[in-house]
C-alpha atoms as a PDB file:
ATOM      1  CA  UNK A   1       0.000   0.000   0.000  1.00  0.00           C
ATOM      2  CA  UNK A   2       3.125   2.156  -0.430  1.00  0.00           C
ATOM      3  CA  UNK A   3       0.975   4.097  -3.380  1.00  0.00           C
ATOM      4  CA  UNK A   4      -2.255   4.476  -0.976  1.00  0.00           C
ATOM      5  CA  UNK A   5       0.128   5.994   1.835  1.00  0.00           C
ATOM      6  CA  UNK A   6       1.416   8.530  -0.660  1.00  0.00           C
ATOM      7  CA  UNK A   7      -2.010   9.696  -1.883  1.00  0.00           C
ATOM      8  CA  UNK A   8      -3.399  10.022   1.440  1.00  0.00           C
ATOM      9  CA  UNK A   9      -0.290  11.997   2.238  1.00  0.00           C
ATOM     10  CA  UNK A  10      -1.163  14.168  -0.675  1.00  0.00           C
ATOM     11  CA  UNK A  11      -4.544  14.460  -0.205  1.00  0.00           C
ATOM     12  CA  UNK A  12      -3.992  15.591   3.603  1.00  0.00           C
ATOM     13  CA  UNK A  13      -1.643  18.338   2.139  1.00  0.00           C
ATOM     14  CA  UNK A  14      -4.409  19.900  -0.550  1.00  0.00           C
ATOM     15  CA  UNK A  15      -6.922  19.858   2.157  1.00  0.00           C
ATOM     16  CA  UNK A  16      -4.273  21.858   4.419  1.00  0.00           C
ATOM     17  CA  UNK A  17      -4.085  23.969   1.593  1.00  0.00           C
ATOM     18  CA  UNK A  18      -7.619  24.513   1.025  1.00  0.00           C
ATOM     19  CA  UNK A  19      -8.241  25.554   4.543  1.00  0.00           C
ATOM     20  CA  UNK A  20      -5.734  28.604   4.018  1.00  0.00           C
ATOM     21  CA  UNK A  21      -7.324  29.575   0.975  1.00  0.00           C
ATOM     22  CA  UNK A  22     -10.656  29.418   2.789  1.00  0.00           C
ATOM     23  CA  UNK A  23      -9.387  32.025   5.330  1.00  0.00           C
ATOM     24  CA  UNK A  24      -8.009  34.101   3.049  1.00  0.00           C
ATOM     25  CA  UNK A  25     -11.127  33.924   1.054  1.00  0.00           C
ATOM     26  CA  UNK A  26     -12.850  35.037   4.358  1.00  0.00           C
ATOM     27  CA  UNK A  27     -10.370  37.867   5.482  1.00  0.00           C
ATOM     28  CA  UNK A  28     -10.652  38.945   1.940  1.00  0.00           C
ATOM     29  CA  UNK A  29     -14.289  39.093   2.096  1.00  0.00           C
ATOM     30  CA  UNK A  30     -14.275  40.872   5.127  1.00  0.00           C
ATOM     31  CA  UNK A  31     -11.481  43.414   3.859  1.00  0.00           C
ATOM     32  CA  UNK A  32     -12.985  44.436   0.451  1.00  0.00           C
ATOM     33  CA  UNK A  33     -16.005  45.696   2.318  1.00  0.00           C
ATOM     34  CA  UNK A  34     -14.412  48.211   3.778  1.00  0.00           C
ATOM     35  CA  UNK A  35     -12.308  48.996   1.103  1.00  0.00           C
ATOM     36  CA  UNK A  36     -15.186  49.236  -1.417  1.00  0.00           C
ATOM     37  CA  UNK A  37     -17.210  51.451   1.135  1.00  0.00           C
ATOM     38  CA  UNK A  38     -13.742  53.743   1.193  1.00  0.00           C
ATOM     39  CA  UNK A  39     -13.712  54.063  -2.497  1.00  0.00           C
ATOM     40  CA  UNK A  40     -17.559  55.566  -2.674  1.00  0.00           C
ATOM     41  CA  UNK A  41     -17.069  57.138  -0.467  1.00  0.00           C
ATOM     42  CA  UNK A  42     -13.933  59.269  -1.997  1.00  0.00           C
ATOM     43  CA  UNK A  43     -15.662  58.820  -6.011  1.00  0.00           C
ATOM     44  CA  UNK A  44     -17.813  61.992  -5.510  1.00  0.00           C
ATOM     45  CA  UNK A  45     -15.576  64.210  -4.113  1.00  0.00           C
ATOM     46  CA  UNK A  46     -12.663  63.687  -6.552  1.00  0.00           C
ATOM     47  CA  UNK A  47     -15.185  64.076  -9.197  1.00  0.00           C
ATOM     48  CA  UNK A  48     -16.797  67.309  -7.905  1.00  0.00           C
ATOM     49  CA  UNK A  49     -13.130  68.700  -7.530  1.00  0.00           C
ATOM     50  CA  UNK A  50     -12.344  67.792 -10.909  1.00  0.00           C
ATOM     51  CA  UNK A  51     -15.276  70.164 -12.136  1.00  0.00           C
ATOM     52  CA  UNK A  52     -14.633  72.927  -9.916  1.00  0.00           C
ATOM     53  CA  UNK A  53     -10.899  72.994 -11.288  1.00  0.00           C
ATOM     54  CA  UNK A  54     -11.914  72.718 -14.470  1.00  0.00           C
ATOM     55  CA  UNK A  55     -13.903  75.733 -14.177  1.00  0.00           C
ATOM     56  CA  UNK A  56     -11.446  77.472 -11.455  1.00  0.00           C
ATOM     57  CA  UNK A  57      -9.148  77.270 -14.566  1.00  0.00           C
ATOM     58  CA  UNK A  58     -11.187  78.860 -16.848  1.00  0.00           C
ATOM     59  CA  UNK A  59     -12.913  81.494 -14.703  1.00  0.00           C
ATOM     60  CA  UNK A  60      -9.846  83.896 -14.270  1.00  0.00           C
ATOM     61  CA  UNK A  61      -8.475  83.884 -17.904  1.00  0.00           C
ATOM     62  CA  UNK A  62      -5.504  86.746 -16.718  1.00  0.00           C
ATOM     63  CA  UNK A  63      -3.769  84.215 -14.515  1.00  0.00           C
ATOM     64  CA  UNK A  64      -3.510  80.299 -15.750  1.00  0.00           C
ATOM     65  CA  UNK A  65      -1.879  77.586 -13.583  1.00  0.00           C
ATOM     66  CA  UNK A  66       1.045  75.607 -14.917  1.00  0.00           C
ATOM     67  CA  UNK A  67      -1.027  72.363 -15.202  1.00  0.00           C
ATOM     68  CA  UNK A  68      -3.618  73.733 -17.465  1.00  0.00           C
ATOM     69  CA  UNK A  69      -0.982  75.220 -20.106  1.00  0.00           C
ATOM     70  CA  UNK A  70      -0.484  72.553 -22.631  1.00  0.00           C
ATOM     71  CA  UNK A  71       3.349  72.333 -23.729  1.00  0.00           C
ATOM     72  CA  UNK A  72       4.270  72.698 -27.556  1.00  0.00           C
ATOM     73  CA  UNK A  73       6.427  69.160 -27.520  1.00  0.00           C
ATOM     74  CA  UNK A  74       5.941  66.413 -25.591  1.00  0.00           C
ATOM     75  CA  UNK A  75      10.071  65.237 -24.765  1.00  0.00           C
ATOM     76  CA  UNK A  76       9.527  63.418 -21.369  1.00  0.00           C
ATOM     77  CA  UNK A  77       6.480  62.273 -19.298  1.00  0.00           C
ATOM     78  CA  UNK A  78       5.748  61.158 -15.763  1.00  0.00           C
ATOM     79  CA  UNK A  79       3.969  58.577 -15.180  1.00  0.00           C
ATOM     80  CA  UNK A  80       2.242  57.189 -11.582  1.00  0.00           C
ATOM     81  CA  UNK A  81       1.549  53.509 -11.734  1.00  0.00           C
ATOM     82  CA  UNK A  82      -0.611  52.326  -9.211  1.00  0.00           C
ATOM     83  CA  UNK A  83      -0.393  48.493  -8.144  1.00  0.00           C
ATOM     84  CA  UNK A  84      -0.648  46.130  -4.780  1.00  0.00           C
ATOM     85  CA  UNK A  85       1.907  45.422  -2.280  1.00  0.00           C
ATOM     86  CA  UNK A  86       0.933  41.631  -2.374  1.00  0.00           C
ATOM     87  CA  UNK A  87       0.091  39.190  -4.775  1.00  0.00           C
ATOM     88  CA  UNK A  88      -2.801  36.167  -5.154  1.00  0.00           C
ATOM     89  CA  UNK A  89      -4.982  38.000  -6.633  1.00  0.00           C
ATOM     90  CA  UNK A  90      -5.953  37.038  -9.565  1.00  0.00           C
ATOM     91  CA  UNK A  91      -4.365  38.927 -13.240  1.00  0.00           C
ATOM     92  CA  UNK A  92      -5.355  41.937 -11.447  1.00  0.00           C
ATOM     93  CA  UNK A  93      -0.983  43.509 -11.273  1.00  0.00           C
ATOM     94  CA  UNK A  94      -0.907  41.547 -14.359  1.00  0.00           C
ATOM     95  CA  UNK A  95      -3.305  43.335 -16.873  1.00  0.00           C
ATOM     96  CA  UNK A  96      -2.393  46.370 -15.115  1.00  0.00           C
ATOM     97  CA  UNK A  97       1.394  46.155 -15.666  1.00  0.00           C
ATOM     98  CA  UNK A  98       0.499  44.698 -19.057  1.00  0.00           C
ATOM     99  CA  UNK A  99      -1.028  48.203 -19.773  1.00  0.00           C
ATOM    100  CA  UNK A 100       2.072  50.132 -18.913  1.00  0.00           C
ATOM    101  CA  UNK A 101       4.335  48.428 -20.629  1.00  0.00           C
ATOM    102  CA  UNK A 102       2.493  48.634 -23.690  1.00  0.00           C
ATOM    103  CA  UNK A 103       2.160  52.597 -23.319  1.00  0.00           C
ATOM    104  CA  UNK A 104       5.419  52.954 -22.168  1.00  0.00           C
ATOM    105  CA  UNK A 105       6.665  51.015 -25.529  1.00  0.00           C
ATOM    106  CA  UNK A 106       4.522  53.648 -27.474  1.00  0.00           C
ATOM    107  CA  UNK A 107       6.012  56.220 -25.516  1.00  0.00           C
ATOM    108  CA  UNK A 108       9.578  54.927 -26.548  1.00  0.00           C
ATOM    109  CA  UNK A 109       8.652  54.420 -30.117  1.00  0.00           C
ATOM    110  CA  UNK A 110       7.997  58.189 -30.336  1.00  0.00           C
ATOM    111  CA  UNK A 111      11.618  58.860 -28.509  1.00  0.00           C
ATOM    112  CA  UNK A 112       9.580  60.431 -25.105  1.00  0.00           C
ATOM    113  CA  UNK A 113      11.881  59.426 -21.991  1.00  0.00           C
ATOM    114  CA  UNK A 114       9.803  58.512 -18.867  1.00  0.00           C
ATOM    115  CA  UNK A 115       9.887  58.902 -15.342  1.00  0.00           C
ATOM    116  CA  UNK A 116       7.798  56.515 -12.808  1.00  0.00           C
ATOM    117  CA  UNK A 117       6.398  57.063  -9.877  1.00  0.00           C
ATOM    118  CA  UNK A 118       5.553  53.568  -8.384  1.00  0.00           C
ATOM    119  CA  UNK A 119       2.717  53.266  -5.969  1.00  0.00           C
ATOM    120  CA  UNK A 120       2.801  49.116  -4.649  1.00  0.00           C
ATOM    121  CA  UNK A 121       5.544  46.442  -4.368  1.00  0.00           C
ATOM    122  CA  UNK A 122       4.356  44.839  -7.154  1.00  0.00           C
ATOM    123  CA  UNK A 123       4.746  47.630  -9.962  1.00  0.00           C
ATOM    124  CA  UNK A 124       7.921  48.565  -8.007  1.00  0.00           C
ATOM    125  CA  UNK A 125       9.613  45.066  -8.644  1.00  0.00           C
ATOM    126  CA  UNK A 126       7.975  45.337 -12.328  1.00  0.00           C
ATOM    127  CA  UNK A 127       9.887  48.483 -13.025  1.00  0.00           C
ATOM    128  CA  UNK A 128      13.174  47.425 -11.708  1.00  0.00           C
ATOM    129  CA  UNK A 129      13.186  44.592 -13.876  1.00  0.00           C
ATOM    130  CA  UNK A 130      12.219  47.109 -16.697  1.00  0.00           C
ATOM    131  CA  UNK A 131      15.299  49.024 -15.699  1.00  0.00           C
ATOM    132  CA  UNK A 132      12.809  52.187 -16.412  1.00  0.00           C
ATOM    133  CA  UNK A 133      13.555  55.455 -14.624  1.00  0.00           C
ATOM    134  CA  UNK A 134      11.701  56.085 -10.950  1.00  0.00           C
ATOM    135  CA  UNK A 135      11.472  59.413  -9.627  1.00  0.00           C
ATOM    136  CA  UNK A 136       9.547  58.248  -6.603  1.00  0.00           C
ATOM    137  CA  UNK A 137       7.932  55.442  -4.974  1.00  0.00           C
ATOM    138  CA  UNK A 138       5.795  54.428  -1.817  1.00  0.00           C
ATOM    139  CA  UNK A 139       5.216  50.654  -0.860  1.00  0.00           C
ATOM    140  CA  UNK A 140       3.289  49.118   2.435  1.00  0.00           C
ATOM    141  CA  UNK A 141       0.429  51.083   2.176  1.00  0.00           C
ATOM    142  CA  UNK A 142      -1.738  48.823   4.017  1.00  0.00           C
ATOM    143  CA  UNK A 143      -5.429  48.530   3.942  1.00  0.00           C
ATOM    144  CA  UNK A 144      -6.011  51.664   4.515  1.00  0.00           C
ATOM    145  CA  UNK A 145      -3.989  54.654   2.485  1.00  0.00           C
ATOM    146  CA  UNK A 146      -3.447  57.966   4.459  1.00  0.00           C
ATOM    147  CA  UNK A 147      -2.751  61.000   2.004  1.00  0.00           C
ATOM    148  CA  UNK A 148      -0.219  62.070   4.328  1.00  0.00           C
ATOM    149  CA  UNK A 149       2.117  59.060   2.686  1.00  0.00           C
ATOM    150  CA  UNK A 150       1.270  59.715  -0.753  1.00  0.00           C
ATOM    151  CA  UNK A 151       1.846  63.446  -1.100  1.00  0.00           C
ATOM    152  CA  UNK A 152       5.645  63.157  -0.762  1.00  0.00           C
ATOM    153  CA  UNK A 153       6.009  60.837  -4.032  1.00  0.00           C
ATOM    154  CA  UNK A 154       3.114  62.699  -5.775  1.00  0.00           C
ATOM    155  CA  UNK A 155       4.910  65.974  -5.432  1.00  0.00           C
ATOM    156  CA  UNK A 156       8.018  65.225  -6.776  1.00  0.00           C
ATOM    157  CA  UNK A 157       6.516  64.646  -9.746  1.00  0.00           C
ATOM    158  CA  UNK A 158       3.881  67.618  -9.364  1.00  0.00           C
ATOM    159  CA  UNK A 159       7.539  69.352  -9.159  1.00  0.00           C
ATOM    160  CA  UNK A 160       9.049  68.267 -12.209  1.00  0.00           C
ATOM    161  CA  UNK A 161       5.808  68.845 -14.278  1.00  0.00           C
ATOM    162  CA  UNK A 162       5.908  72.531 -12.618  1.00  0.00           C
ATOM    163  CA  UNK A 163       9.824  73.028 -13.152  1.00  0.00           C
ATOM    164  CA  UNK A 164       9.630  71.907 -17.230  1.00  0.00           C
ATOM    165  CA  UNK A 165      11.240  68.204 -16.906  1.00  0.00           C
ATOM    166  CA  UNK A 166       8.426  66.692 -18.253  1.00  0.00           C
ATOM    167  CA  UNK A 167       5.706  67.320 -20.601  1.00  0.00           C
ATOM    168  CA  UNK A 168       2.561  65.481 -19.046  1.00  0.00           C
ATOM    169  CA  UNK A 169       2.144  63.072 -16.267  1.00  0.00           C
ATOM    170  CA  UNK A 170      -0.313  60.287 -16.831  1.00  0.00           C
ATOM    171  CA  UNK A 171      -1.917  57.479 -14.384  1.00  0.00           C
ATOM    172  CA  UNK A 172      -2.540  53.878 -14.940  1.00  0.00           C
ATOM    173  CA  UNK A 173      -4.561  52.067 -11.864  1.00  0.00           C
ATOM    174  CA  UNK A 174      -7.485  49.459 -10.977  1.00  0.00           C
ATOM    175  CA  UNK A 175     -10.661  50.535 -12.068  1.00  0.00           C
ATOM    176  CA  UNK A 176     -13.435  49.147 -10.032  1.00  0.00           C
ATOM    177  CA  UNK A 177     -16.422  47.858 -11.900  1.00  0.00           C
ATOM    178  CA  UNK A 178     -18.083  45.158  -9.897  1.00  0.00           C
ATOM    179  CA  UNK A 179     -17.162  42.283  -7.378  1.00  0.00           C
ATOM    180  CA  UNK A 180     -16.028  40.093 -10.402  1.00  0.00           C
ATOM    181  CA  UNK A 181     -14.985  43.101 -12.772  1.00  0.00           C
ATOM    182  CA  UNK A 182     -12.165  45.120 -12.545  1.00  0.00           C
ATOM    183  CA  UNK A 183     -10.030  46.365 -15.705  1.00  0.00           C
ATOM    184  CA  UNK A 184      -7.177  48.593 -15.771  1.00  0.00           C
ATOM    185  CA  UNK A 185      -6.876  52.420 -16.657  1.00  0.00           C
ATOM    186  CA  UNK A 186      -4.815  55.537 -18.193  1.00  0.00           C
ATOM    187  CA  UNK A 187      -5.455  58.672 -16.815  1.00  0.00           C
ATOM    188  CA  UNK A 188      -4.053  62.160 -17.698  1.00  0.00           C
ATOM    189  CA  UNK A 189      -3.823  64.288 -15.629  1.00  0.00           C
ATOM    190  CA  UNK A 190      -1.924  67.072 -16.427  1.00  0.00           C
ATOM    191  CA  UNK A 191      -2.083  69.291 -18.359  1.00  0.00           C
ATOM    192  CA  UNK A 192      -6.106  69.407 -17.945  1.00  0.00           C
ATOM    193  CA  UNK A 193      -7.754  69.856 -20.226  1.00  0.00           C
ATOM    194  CA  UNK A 194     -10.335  72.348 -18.825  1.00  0.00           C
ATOM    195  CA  UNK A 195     -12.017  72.843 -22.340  1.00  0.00           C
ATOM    196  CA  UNK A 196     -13.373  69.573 -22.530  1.00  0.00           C
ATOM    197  CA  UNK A 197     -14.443  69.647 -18.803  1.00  0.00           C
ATOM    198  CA  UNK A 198     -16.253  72.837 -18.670  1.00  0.00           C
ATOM    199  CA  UNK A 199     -17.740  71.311 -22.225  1.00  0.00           C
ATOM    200  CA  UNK A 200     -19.120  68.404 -20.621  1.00  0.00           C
ATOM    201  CA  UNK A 201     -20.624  70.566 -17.675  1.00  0.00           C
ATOM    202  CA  UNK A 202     -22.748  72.605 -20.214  1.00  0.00           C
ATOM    203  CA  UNK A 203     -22.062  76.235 -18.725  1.00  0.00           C
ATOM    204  CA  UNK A 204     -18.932  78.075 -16.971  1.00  0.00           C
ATOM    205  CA  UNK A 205     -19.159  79.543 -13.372  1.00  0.00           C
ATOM    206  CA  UNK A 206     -16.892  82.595 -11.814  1.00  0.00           C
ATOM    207  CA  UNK A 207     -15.924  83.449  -8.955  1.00  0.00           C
ATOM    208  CA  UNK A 208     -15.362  85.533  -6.220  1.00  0.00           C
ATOM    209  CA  UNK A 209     -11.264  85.347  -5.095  1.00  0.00           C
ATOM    210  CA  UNK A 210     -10.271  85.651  -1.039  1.00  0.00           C
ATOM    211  CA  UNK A 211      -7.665  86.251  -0.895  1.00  0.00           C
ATOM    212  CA  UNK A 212      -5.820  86.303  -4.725  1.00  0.00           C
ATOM    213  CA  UNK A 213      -6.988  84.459  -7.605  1.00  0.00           C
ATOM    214  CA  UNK A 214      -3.470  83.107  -7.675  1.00  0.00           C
ATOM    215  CA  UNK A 215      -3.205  81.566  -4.035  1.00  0.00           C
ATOM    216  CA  UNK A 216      -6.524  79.869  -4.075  1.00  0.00           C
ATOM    217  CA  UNK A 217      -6.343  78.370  -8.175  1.00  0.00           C
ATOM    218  CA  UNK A 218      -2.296  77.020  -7.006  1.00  0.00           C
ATOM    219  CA  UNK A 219      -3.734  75.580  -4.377  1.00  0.00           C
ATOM    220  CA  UNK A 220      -6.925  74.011  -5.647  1.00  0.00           C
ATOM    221  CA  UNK A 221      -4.893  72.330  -8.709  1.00  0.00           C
ATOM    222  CA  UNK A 222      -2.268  70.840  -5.948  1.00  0.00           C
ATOM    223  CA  UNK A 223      -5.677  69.448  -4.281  1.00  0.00           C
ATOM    224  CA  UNK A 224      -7.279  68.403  -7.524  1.00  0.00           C
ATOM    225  CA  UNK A 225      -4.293  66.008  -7.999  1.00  0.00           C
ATOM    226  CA  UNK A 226      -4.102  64.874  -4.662  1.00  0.00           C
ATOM    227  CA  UNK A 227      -7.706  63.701  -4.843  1.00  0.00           C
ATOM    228  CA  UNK A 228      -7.794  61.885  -8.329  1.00  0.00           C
ATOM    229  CA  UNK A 229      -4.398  60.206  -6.803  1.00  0.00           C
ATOM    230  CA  UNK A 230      -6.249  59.224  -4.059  1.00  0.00           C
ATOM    231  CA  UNK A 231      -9.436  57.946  -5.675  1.00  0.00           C
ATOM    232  CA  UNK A 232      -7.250  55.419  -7.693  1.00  0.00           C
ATOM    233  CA  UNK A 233      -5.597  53.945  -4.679  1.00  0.00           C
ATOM    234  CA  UNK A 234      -8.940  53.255  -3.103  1.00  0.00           C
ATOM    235  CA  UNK A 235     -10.157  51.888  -6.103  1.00  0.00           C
ATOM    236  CA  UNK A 236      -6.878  49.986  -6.754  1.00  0.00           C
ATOM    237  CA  UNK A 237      -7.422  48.373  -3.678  1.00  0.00           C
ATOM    238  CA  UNK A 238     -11.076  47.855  -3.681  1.00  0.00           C
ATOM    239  CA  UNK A 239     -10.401  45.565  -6.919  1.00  0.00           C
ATOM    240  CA  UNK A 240      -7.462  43.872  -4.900  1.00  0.00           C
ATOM    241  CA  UNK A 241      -9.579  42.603  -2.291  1.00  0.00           C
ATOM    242  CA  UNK A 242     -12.458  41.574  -4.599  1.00  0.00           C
ATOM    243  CA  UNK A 243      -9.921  39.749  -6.761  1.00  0.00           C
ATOM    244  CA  UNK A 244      -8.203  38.100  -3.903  1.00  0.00           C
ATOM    245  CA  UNK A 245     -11.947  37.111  -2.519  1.00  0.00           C
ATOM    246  CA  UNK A 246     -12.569  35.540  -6.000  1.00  0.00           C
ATOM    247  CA  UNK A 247      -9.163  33.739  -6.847  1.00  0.00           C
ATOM    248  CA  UNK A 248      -8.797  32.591  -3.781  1.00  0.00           C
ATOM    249  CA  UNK A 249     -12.470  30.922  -3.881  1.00  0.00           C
ATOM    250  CA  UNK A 250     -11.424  29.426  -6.835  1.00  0.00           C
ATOM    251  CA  UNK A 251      -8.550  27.856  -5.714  1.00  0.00           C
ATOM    252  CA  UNK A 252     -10.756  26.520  -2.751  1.00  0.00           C
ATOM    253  CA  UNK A 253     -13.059  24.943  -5.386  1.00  0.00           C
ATOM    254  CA  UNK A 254     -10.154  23.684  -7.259  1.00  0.00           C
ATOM    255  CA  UNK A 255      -8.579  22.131  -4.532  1.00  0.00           C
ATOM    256  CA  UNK A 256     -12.096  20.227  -3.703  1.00  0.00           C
ATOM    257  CA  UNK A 257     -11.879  19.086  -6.719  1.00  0.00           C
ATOM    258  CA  UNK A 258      -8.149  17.581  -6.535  1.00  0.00           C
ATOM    259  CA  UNK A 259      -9.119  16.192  -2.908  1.00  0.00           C
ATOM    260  CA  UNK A 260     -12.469  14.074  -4.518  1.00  0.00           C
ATOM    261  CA  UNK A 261     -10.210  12.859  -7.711  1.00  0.00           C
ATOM    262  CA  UNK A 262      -7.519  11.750  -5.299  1.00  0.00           C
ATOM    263  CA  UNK A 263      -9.965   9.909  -2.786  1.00  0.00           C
ATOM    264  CA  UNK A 264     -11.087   8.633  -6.101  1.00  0.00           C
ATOM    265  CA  UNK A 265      -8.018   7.024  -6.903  1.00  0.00           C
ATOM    266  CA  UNK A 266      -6.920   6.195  -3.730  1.00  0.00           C
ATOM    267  CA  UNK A 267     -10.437   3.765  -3.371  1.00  0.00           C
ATOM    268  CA  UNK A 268      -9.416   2.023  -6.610  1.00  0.00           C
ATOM    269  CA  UNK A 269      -6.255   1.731  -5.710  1.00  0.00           C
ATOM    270  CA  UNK A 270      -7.042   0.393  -2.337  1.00  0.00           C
ATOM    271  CA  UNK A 271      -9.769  -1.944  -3.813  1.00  0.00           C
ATOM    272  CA  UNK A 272      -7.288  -3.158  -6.280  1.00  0.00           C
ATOM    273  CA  UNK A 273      -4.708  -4.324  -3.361  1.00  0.00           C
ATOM    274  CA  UNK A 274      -7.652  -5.728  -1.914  1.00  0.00           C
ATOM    275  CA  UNK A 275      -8.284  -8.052  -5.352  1.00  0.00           C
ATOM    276  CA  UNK A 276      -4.882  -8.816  -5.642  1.00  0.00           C
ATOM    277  CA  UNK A 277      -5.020 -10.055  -1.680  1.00  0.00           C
ATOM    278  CA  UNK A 278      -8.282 -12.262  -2.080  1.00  0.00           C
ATOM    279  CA  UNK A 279      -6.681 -13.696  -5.588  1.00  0.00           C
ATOM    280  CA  UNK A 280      -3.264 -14.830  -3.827  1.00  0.00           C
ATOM    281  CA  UNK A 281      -5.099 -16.602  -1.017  1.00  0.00           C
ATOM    282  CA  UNK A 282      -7.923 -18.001  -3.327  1.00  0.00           C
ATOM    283  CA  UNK A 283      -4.683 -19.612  -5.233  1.00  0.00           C
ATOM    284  CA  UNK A 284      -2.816 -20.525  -2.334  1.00  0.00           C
ATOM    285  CA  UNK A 285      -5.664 -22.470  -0.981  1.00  0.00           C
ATOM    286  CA  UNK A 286      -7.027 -24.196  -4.561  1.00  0.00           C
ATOM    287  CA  UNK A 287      -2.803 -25.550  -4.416  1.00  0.00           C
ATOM    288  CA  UNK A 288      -2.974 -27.077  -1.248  1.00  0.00           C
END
């Protein structure tokens, strides 16, 4: 029985296995909750702040902010990738990644240099094996991000849009759709394009400035960043949780499934050692 010892032994292992992936199923469960009630909670804000700087940047045409003037050539651009700090979870760092390294290779086809800001262990790995350039990066974020820890790498490259070393900075994150949906986006974000903005809203608003136009617009755009920024780390990790939840039910299922084919095999294999037993003594006894 030297083959039925060594499929129970392997069928004792899945079902070990199984039972972690059943708690991380359930701590994933529990997790993306939270996470998805942090990320509606943040969606209408960073979209109302979006509309007021759109029309912030159009209501005081004598003074325009650096992020809404468009730059004649495009030499060098910034880009903030947002991934997790951990992995099982499904192709979500996968299709994300996938997306930046496609851009990026567009990006290089047209002889524009990038610099990376890396948000997550997972893109920040990805982009050292690129041997791409990072300006800035922030891992262990947790469960729950804090914009105090964010606002150092997001500034150096709010800096080097402001000080001419690059052209536009763009962002590629986890979009949430849907519990069992979540696909991967570009973002520009600078410059904005007000035009289309203010288009969408159907009408333009002004304003009353206190104190200077100029203080309040420099500091709005700073915000407006900070927010979108923000927005896609909650919903990057909204979709991590969900797609942990689901890949790691899968794997639960799977491994129920490798547990009943092994008990499976071990029964024929056990009834076929008990054949071979009954034949030997049937023969032993029809010889004496």
């Amino acid at each position: 029985m030297a083959a039925g010892k060594e499929i129970r032994t392997k069928i004792k292992s899945v079902e070990n296995t199984r039972k972690i992936t059943r708690a991380m199923e359930m701590v994933a469960a529990a997790k993306m909750r939270k996470a998805q009630d942090r990320m509606r909670q943040a969606r209408p804000y960073a979209e109302k702040i979006g509309r007021v700087a759109a029309h912030f940047s159009q209501a005081h045409p004598e003074y325009r902010h650096p992020f809404v003037v468009s730059r004649e050539t495009t030499r060098r651009v910034g880009l903030i990738l947002v991934t997790t700090d951990k992995g099982l979870c499904g192709g979500l760092n996968t299709n994300a990644l996938r997306l930046a390294l496609n851009q990026m290779k567009a990006w290089g086809d047209a002889k524009i240099e990038v610099d990376v800001c890396v948000v997550g262990n997972k893109g920040l790995g990805f982009i050292q094996r690129l041997g791409a350039n990072i300006a800035s990066q922030i891992t262990g974020l947790g469960d729950a991000p804090h914009m105090e820890r964010l606002i150092g790498p997001v500034q150096v490259m709010l800096d080097a849009y402001k000080e001419g070393r690059i052209d536009e900075l763009h962002l590629i994150y986890s979009r949430f759709i849907s519990t069992m949906k979540q696909e991967p986006a570009l973002r520009k974000l600078l410059p904005l394009n007000a035009e289309e903005a203010v288009e969408k809203a159907g009408h333009h608003w002004d304003y009353i400035y206190e104190p200077e136009a100029k203080s309040v617009v420099d500091s709005l755009m700073v915000r407006y960043i900070e927010a979108l920024i923000y927005q896609a780390v909650a919903e990057n990790l909204a979709c991590e949780q969900s797609a942990r939840m689901v890949a790691m039910k899968a794997a639960s299922d799977n491994a129920k499934s490798v547990i009943d084919e092994l008990k499976l095999v071990y029964n024929k294999t056990r009834q076929a050692a008990i054949t071979q037993e009954l034949s030997e003594i049937v023969a032993g006894a029809a010889a004496v």
